[in-house]
N, C-alpha and C. Protein backbone atom coordinates (compact mmCIF):
# COMPACT_ATOMS: atom_id res chain seq x y z
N UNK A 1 -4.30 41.04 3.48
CA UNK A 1 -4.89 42.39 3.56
C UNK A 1 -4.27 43.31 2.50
N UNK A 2 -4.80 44.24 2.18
CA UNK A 2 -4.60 45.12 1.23
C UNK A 2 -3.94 46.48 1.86
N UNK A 3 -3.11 47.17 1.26
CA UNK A 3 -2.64 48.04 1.90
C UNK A 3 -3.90 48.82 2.19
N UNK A 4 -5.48 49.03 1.42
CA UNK A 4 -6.29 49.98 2.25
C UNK A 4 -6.71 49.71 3.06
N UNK A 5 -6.82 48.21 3.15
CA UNK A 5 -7.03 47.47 4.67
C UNK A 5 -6.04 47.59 6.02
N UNK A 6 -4.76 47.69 5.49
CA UNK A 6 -4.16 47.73 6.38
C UNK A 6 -4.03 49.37 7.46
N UNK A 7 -4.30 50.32 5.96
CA UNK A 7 -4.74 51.33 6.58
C UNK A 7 -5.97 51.80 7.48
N UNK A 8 -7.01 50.85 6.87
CA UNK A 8 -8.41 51.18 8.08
C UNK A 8 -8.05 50.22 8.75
N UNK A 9 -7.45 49.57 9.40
CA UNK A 9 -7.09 48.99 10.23
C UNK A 9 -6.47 49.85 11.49
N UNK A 10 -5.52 50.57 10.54
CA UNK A 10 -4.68 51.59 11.31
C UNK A 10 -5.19 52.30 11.89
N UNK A 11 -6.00 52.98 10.95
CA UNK A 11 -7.13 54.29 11.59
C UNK A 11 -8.08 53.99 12.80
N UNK A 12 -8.75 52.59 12.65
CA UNK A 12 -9.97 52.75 13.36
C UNK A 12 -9.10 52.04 15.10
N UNK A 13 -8.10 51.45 14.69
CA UNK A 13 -6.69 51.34 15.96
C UNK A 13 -6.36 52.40 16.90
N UNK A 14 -6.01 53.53 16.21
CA UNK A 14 -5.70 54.81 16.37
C UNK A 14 -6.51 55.45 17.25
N UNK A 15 -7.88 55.55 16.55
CA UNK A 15 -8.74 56.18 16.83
C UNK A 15 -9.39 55.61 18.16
N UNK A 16 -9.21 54.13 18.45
CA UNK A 16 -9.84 53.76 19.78
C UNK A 16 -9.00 54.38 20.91
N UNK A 17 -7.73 54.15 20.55
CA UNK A 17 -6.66 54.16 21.19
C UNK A 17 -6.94 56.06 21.79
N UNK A 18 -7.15 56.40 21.19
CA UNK A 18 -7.14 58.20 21.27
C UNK A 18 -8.10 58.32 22.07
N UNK A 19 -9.60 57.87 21.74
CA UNK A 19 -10.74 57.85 22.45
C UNK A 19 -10.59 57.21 24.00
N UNK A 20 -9.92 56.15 24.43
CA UNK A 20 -9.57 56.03 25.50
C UNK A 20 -9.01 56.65 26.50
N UNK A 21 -7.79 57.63 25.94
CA UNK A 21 -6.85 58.52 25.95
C UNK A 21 -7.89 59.73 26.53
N UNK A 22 -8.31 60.13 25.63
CA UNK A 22 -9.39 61.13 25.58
C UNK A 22 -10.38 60.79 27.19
N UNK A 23 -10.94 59.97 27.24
CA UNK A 23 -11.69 59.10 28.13
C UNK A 23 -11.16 59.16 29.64
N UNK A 24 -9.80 58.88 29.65
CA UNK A 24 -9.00 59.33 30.81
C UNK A 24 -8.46 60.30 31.37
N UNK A 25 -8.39 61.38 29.94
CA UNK A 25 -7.97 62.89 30.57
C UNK A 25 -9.26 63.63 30.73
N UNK A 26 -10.42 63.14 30.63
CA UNK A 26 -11.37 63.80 31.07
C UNK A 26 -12.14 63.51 32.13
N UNK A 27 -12.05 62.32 32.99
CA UNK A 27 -12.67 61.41 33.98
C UNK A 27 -11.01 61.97 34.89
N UNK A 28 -10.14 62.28 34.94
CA UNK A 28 -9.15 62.91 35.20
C UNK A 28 -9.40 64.13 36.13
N UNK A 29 -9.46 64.96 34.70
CA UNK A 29 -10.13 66.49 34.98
C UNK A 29 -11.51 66.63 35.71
N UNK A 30 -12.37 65.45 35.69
CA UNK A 30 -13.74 65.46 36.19
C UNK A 30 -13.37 65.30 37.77
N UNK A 31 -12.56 64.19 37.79
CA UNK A 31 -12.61 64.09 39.51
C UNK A 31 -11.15 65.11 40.31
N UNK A 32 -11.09 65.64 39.42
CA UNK A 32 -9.94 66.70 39.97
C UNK A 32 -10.43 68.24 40.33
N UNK A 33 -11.77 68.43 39.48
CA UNK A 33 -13.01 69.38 39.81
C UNK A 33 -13.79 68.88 40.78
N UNK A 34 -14.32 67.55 41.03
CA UNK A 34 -14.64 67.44 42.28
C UNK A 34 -14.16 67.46 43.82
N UNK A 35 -12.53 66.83 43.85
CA UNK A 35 -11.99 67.32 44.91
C UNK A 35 -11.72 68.28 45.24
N UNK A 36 -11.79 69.67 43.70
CA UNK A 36 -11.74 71.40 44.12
C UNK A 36 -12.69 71.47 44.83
N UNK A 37 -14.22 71.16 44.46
CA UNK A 37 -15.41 71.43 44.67
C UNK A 37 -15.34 71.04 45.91
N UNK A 38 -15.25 69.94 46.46
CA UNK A 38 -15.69 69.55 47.90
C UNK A 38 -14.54 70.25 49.02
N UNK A 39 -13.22 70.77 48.30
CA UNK A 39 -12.34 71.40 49.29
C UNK A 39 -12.77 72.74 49.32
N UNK A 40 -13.30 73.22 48.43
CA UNK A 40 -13.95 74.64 48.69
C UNK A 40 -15.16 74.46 49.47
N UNK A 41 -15.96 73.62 49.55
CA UNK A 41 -17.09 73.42 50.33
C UNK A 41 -16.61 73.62 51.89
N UNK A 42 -15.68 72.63 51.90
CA UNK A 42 -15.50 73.10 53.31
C UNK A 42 -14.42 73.81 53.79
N UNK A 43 -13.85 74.37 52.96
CA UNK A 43 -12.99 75.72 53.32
C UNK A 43 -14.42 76.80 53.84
N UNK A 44 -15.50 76.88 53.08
CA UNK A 44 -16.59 77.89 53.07
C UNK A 44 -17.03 77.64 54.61
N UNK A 45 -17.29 76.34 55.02
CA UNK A 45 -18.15 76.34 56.15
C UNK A 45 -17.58 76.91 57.76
């Protein structure tokens, strides 16, 4: 490999790696708004 290979190698590595990352702090935050949501539901009733 070529060092520019070794670099898009790096990058597109990186970049999955982040997107996963990414992927989990938002499926995170998603079901952490739903257990607000459903505890306010029935705090209301």
């Amino acid at each position: 490999m070529t060092s520019v290979g070794v670099n898009c190698h790096n990058y597109i590595t990186t970049r999955q790696i982040l997107q996963k990352r990414t992927g989990l702090i938002l499926r995170a935050l998603f079901e952490f708004n739903l257990i607000e949501l459903i505890e306010l539901n029935s705090i209301r009733r």
